[in-house]
C-alpha atoms as a PDB file:
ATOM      1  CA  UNK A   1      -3.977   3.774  15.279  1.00  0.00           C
ATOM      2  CA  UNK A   2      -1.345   1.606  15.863  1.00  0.00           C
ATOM      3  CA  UNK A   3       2.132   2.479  13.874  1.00  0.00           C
ATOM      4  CA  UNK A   4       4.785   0.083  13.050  1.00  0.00           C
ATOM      5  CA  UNK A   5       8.481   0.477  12.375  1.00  0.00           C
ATOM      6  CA  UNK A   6       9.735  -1.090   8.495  1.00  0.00           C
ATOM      7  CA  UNK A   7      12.872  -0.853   6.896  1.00  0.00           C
ATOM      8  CA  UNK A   8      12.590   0.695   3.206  1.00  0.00           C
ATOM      9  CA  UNK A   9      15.371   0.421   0.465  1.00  0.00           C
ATOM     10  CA  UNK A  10      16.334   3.927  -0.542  1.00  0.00           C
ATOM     11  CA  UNK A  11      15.449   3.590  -4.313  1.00  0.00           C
ATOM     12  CA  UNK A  12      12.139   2.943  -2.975  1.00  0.00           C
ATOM     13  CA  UNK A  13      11.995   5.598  -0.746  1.00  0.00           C
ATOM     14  CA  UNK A  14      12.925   7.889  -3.195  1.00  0.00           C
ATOM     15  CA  UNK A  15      10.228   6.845  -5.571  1.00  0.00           C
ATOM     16  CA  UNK A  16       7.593   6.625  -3.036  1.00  0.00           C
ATOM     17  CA  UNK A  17       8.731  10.599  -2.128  1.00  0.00           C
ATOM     18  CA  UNK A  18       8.040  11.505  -5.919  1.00  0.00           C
ATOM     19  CA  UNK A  19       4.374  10.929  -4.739  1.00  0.00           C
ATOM     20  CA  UNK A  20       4.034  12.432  -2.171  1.00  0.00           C
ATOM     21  CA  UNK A  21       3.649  16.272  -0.809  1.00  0.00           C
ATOM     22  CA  UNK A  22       1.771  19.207  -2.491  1.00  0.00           C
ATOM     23  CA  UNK A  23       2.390  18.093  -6.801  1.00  0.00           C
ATOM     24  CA  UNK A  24       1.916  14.930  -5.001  1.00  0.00           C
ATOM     25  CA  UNK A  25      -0.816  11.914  -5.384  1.00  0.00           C
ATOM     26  CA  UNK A  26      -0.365  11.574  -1.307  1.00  0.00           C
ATOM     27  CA  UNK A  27      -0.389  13.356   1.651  1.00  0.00           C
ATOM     28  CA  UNK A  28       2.748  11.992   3.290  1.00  0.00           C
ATOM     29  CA  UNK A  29       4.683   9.375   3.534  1.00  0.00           C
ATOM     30  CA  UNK A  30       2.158   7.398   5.614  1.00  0.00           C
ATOM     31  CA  UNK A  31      -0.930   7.983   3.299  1.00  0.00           C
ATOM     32  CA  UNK A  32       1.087   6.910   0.393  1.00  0.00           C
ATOM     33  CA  UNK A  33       1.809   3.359   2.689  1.00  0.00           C
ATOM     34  CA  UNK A  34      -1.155   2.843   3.688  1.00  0.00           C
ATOM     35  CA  UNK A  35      -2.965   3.284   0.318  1.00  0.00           C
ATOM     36  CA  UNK A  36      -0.173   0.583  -1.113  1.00  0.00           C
ATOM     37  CA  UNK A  37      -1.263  -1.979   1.535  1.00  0.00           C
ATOM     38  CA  UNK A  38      -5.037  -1.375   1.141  1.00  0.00           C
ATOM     39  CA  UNK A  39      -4.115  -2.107  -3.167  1.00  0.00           C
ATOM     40  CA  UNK A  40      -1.948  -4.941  -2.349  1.00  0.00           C
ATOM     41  CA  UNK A  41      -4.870  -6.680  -0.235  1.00  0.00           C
ATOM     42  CA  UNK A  42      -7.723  -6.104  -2.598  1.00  0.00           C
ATOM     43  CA  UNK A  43      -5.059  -7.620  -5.303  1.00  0.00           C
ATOM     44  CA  UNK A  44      -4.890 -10.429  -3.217  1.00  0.00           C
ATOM     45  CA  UNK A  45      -8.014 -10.676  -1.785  1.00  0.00           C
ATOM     46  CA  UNK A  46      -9.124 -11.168  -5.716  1.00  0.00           C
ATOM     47  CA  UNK A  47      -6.844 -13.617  -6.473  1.00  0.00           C
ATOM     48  CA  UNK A  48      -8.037 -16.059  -3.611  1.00  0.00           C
ATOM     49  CA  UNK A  49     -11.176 -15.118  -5.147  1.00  0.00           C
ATOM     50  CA  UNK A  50     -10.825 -16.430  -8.399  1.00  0.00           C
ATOM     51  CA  UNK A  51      -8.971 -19.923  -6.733  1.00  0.00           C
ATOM     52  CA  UNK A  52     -11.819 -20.675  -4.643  1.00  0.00           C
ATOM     53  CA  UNK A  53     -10.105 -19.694  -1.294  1.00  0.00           C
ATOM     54  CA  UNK A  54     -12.789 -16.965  -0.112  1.00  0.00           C
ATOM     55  CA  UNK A  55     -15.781 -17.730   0.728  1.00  0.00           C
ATOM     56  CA  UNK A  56     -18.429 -15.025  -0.253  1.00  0.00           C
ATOM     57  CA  UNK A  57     -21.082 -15.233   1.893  1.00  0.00           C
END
């Protein structure tokens, strides 16, 4: 799996951290990120959707 290097603001950080860990919704830190992109493309992907911009075949 390729991994990638991002810059995070640390009110972000510290939020994301609330979620993660045992009491957590997420593993770590990477789960949590990955889970977040995953969301943020289905969100998307349904958007185009409903403006005619994917094809579903």
């Amino acid at each position: 799996m390729p991994k990638i290097s991002v810059e995070i603001p640390e009110e972000l950080l510290e939020d994301l951290d609330e979620h993660v860990g045992d009491d957590g919704k997420f593993v770590n830190r990477s789960d949590a990120v990955r889970a977040s992109i995953r969301k943020t493309l289905d969100l998307l992907d349904e958007i185009d959707s409903r403006h005619g911009r994917i094809d579903d075949e």
